[in-house]
N, C-alpha and C. Protein backbone atom coordinates (compact mmCIF):
# COMPACT_ATOMS: atom_id res chain seq x y z
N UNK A 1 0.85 -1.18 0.00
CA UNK A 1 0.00 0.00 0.00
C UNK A 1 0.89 1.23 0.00
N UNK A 2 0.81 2.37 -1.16
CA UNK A 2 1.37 3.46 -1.05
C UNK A 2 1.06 4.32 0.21
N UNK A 3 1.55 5.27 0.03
CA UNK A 3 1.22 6.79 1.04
C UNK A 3 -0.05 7.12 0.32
N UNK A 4 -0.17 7.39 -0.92
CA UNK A 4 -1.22 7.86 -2.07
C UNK A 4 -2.86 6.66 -1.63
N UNK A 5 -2.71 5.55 -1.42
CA UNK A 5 -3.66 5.04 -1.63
C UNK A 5 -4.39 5.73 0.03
N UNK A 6 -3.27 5.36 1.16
CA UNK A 6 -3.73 5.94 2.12
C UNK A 6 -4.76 7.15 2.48
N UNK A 7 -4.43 7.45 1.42
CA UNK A 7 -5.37 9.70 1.20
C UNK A 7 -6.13 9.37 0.06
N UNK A 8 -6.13 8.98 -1.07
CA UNK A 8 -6.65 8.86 -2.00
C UNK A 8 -8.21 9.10 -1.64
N UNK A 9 -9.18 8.07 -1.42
CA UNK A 9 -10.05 7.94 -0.86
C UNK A 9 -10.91 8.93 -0.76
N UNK A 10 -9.94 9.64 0.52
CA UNK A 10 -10.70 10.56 1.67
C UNK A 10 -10.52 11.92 0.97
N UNK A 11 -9.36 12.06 0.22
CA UNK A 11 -9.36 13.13 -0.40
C UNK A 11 -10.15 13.86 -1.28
N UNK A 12 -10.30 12.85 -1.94
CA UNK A 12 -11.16 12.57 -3.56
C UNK A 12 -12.54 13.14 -3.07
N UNK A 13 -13.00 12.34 -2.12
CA UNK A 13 -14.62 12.08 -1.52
C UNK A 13 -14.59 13.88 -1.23
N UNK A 14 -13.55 14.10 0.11
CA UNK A 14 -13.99 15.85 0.57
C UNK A 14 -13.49 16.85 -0.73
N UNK A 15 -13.27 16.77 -1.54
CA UNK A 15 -13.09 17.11 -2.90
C UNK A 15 -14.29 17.57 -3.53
N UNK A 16 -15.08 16.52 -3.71
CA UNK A 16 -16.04 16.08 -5.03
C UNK A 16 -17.13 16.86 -3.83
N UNK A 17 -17.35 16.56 -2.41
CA UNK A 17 -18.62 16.31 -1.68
C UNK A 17 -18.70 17.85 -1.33
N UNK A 18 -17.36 18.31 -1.07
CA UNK A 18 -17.45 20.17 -0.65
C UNK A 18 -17.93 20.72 -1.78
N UNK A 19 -17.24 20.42 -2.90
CA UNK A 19 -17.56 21.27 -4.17
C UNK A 19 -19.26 21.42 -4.31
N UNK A 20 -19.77 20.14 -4.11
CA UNK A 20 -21.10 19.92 -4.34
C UNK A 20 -22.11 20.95 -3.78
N UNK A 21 -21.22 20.92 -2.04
CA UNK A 21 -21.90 21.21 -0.88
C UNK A 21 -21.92 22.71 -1.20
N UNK A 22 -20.68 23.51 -1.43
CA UNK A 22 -20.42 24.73 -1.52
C UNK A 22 -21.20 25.37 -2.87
N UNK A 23 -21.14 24.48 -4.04
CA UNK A 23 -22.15 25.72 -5.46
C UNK A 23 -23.29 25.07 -5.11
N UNK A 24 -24.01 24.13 -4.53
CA UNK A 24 -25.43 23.79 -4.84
C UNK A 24 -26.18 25.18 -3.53
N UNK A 25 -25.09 25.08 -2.37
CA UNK A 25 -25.84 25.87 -1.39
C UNK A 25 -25.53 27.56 -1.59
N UNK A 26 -25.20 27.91 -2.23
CA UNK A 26 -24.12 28.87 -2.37
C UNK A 26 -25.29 30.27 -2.92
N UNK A 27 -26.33 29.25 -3.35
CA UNK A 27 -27.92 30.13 -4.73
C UNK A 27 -28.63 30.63 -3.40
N UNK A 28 -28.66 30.33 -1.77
CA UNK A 28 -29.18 30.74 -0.49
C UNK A 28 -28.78 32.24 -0.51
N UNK A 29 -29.95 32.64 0.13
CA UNK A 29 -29.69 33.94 0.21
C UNK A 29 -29.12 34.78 1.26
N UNK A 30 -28.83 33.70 2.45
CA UNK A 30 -27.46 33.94 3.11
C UNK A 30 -26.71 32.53 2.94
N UNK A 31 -25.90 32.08 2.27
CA UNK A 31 -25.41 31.09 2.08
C UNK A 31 -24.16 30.26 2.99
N UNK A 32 -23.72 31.28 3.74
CA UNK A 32 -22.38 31.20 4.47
C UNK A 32 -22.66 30.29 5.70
N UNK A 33 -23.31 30.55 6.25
CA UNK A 33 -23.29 29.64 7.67
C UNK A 33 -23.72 28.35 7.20
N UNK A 34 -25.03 27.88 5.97
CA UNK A 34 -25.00 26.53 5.64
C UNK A 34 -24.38 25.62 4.89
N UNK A 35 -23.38 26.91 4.13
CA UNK A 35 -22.03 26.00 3.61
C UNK A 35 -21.10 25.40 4.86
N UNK A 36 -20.59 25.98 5.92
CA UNK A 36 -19.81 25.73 6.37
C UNK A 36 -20.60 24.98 7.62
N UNK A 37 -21.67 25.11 7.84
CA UNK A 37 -22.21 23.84 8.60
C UNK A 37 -22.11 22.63 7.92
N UNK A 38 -22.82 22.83 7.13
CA UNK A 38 -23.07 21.65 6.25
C UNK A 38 -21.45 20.72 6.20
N UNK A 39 -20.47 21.53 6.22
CA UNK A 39 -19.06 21.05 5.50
C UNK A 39 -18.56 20.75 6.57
N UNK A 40 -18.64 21.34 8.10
CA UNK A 40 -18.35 20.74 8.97
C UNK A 40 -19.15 19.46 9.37
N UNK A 41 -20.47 18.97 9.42
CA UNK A 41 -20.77 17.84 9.71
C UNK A 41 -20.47 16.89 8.53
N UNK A 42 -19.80 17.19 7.32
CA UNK A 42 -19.32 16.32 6.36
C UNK A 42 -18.12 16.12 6.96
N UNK A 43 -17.58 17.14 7.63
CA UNK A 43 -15.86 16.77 7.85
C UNK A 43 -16.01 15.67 9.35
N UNK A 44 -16.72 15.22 9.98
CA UNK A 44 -17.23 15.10 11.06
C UNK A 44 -17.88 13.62 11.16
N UNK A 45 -19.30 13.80 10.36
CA UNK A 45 -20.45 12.73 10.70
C UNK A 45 -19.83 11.88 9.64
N UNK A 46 -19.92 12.54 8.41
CA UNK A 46 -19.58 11.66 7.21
C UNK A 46 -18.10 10.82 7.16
N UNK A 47 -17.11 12.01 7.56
CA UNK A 47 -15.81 11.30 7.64
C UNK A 47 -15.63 10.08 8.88
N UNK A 48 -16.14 10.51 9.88
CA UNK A 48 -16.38 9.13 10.50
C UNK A 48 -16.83 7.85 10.48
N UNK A 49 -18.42 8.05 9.25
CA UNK A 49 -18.62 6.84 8.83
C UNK A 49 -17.84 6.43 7.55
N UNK A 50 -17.41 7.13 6.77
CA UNK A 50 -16.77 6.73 6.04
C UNK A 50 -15.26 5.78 6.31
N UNK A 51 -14.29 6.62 7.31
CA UNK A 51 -13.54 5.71 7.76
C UNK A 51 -14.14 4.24 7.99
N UNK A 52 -14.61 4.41 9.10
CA UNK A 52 -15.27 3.24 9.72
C UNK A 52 -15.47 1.93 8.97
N UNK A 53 -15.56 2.67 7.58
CA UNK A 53 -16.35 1.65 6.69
C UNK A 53 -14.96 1.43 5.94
N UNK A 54 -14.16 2.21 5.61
CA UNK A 54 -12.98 1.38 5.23
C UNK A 54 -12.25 0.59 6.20
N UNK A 55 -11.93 0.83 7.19
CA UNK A 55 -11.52 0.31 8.52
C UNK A 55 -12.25 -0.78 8.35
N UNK A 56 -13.30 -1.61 8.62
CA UNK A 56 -14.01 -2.55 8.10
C UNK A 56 -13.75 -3.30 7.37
N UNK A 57 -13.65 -2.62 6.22
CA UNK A 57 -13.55 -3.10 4.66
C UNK A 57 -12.23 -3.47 4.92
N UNK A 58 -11.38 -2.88 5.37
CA UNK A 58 -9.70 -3.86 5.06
C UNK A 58 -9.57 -4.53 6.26
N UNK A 59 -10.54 -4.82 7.61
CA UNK A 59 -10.50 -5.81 8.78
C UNK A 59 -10.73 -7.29 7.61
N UNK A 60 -12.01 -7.08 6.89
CA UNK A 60 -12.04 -8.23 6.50
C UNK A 60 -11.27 -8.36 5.14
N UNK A 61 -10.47 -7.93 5.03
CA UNK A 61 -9.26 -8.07 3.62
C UNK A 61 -8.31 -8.73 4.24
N UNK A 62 -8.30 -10.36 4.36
CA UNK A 62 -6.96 -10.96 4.97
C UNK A 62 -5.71 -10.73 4.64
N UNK A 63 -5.72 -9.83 3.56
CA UNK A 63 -4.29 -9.11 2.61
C UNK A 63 -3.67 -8.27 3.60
N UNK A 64 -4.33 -7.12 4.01
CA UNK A 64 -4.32 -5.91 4.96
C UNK A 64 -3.81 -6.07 6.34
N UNK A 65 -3.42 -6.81 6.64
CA UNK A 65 -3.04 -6.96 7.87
C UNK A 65 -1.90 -5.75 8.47
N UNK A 66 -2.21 -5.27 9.83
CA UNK A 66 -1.24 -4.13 9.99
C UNK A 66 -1.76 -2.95 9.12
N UNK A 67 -2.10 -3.12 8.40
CA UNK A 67 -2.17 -1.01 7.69
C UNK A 67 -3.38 -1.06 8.14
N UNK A 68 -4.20 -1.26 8.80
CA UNK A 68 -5.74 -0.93 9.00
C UNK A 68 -5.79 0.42 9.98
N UNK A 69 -5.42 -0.07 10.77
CA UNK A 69 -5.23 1.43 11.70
C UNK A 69 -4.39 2.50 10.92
N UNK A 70 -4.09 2.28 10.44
CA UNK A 70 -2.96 3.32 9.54
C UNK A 70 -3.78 4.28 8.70
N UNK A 71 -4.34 3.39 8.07
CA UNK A 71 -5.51 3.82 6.49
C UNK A 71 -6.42 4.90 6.85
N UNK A 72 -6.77 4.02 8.79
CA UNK A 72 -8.04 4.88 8.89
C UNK A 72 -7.90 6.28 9.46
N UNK A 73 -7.23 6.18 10.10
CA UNK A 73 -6.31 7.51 10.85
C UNK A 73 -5.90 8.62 9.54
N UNK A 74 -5.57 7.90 8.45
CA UNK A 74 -4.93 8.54 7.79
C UNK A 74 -5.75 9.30 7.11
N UNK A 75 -7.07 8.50 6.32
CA UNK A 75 -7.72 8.64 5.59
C UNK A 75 -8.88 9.92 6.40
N UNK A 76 -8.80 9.46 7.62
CA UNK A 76 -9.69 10.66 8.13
C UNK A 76 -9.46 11.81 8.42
N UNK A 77 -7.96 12.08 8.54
CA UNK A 77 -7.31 13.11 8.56
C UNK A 77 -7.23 14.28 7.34
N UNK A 78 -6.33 13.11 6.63
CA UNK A 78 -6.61 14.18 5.26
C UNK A 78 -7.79 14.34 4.64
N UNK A 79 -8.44 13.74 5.08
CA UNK A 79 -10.36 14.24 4.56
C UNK A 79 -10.80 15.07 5.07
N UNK A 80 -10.32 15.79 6.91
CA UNK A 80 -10.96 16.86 7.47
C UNK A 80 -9.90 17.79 6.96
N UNK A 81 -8.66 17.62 6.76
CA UNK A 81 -7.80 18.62 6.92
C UNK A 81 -8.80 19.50 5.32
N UNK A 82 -8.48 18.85 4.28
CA UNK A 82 -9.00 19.30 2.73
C UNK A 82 -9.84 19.94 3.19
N UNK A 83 -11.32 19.32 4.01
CA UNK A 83 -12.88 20.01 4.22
C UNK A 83 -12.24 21.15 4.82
N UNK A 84 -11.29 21.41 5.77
CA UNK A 84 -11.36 23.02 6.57
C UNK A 84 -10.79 23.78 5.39
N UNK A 85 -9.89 23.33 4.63
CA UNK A 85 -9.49 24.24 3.91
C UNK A 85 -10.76 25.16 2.79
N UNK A 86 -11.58 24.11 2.54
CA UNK A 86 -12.56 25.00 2.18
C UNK A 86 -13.99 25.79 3.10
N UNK A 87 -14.13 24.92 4.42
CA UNK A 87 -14.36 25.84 5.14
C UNK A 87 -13.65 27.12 5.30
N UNK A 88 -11.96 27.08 5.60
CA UNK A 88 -11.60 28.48 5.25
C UNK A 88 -11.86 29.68 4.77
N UNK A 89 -11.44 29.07 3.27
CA UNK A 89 -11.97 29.73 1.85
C UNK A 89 -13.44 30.42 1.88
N UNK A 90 -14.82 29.71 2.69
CA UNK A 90 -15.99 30.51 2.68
C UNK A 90 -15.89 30.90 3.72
N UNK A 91 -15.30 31.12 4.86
CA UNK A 91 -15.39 32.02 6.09
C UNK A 91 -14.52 33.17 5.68
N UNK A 92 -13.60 33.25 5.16
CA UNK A 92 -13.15 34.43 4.92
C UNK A 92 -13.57 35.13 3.33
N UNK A 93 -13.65 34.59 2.33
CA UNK A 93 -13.87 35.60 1.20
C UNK A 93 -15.41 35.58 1.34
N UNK A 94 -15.66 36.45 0.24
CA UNK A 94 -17.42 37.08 0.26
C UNK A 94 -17.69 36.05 -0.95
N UNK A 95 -19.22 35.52 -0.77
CA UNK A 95 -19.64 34.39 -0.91
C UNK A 95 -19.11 33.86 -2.67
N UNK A 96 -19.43 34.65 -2.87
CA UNK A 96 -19.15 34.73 -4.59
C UNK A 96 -17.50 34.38 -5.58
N UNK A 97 -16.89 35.07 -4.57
CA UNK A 97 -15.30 34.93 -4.89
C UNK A 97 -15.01 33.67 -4.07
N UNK A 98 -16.03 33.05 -2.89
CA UNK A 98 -15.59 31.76 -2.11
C UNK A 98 -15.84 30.75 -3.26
N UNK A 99 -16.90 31.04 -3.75
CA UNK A 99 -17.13 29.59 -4.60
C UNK A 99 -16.48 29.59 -5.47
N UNK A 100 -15.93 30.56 -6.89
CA UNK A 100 -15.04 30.51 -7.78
C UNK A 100 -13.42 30.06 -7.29
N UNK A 101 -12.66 30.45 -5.93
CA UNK A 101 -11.69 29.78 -5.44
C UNK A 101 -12.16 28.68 -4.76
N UNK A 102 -13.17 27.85 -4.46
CA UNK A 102 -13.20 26.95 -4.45
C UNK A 102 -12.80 25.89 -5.05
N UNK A 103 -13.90 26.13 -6.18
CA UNK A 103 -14.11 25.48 -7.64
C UNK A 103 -12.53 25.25 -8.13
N UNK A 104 -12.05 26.34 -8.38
CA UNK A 104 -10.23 26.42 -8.64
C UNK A 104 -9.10 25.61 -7.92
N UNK A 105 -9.73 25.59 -6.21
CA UNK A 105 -8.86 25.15 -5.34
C UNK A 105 -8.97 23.47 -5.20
N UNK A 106 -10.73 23.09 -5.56
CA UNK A 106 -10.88 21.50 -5.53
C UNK A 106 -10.37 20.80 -6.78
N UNK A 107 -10.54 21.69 -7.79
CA UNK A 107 -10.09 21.22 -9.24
C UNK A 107 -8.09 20.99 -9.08
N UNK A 108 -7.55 21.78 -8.51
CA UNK A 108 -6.49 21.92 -8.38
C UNK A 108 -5.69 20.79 -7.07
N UNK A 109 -6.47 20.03 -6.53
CA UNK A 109 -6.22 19.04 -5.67
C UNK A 109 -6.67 17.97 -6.28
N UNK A 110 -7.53 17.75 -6.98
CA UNK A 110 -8.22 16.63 -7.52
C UNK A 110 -7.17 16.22 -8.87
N UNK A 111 -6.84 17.58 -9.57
CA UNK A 111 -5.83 17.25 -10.95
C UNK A 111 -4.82 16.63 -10.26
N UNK A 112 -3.94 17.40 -9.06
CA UNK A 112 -3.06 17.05 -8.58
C UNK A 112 -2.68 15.57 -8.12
N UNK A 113 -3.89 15.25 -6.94
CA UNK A 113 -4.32 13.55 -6.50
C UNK A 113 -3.81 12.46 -7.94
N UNK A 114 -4.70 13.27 -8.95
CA UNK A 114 -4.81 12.29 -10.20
C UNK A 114 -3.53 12.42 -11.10
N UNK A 115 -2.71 13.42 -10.95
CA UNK A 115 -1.35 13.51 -11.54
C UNK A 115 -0.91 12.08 -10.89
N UNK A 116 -0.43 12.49 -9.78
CA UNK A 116 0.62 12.19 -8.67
C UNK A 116 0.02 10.03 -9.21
N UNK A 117 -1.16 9.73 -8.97
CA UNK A 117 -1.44 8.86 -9.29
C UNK A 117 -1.10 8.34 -10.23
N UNK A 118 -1.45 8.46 -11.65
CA UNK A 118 -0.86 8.34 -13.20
C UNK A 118 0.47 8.08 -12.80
N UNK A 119 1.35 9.12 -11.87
CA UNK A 119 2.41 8.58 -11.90
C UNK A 119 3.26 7.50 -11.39
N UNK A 120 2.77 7.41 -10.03
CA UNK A 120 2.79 6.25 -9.44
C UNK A 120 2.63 4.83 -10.38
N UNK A 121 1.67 4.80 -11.12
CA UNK A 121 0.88 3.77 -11.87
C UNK A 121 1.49 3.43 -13.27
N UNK A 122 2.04 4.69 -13.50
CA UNK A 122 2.70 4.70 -14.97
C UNK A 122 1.85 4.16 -16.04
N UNK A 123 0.67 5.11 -15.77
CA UNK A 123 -0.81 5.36 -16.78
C UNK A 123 -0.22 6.96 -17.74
N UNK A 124 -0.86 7.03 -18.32
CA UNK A 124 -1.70 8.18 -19.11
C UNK A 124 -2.29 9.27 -18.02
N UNK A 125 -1.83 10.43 -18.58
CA UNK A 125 -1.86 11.53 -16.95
C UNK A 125 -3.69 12.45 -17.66
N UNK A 126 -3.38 12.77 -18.59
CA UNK A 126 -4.64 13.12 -19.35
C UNK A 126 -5.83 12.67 -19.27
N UNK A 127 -6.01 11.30 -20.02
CA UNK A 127 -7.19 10.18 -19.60
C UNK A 127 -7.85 10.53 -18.34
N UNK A 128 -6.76 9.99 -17.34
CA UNK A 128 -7.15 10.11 -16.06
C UNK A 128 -7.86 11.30 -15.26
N UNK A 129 -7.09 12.60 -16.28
CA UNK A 129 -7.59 13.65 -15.80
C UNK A 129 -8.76 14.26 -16.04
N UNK A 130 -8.65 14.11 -17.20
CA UNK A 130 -10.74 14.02 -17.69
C UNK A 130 -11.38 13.49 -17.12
N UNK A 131 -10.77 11.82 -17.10
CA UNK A 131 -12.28 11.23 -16.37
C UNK A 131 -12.43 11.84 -15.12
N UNK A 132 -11.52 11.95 -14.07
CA UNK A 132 -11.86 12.04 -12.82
C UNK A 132 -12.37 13.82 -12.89
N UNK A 133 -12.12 14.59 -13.77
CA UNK A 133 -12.47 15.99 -13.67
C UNK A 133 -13.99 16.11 -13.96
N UNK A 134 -14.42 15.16 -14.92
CA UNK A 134 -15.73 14.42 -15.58
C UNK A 134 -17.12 14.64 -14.59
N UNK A 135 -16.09 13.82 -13.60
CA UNK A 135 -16.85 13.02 -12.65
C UNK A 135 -17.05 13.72 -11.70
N UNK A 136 -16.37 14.33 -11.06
CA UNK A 136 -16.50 15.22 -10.45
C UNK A 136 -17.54 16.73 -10.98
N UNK A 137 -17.51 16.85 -11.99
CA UNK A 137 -18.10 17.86 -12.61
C UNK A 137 -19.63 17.25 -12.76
N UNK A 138 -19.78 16.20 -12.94
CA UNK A 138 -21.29 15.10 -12.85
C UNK A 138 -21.69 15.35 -11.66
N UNK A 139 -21.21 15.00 -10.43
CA UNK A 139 -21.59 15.53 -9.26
C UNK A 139 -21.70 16.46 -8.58
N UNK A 140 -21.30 17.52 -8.52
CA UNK A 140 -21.28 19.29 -8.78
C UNK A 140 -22.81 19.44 -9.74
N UNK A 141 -22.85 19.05 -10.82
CA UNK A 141 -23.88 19.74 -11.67
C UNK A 141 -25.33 18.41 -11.11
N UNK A 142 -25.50 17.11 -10.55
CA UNK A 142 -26.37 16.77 -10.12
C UNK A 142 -26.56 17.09 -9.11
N UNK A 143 -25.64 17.71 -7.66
CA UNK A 143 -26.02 18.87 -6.72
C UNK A 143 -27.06 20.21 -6.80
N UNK A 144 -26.56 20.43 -8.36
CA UNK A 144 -27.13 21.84 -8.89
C UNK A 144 -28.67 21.03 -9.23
N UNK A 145 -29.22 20.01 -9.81
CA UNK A 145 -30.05 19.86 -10.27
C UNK A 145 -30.69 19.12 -9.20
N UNK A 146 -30.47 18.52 -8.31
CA UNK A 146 -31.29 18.18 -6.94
C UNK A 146 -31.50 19.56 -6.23
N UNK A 147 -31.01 20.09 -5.84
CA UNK A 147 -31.49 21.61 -5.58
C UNK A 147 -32.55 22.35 -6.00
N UNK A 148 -32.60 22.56 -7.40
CA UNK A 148 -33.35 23.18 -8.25
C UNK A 148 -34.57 22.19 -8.20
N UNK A 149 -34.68 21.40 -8.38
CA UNK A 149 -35.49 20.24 -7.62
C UNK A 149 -36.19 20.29 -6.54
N UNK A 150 -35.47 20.49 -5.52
CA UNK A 150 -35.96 20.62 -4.13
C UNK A 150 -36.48 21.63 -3.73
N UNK A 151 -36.10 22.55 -4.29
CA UNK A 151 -36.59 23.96 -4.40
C UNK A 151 -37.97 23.92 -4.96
N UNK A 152 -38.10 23.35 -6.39
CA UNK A 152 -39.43 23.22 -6.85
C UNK A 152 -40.78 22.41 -6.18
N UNK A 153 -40.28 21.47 -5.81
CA UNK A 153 -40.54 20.58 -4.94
C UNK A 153 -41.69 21.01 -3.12
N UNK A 154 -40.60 21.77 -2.62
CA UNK A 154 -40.84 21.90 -0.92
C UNK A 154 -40.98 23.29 -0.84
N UNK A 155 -41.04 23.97 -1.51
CA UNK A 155 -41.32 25.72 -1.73
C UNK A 155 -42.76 25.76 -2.22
């Protein structure tokens, strides 16, 4: 098991899940306190079950022996550390310039994750980078459209 696979995961997930959290809530007409609630009980409720569930998942991987505590510690770490950083980012700039350095700042960890990977792997750095930019961009814009949704919906 790399250092990379260790973070991978947790990274990726508070990546894709802030971005979501931050432009879908962002259309509120005070938006600031339920971005960064919201992103703290992701860094929190979610990252805990999420560990948990890898922690799990490699208890019963008879391969894994020894890195389990490692993974999970690890994985939950760099998953809150990423989420504050964009908590940051919307506690200090004004709402508008938070989400465009967001958007910039998750795209720019996510290319990075997926560089660093390709290389490790000695893949195709491009491929990789689309798809996972793809995908991420799929979930961001079905945030936007469950919203708009919900809005229509419960209003």
């Amino acid at each position: 098991m790399t250092h990379l696979t260790k973070i991978s995961f947790g990274v990726t997930s508070a990546i894709v899940t802030s971005l979501a959290f931050i432009v879908s809530l962002s259309g509120n007409i005070e938006p600031r306190m339920p971005i960064i609630g919201s992103l703290l009980v992701f860094a929190i409720a979610d990252n805990i079950s999420d560990s948990l569930g890898i922690h799990i998942f490699q208890e019963s991987d008879l391969k894994q022996k020894g890195t389990v505590n490692s993974s999970t510690i690890t994985n939950f770490a760099s998953r809150f550390l990423v989420i504050l950083s964009f908590v940051a980012v919307v506690y200090i700039l004004p709402i508008q310039l938070a989400v465009i350095i967001s958007v910039v700042w998750g795209i720019s960890l996510l290319m990075t994750l997926t560089y660093l990977i390709a290389i490790e792997r000695e893949t195709k750095i491009l491929p990789a980078m689309v798809e996972h930019l793809a995908i991420a961009a799929l979930v961001v814009a079905a945030s936007l459209i469950l919203r708009s949704w919900i809005l229509v919906i419960f209003n």
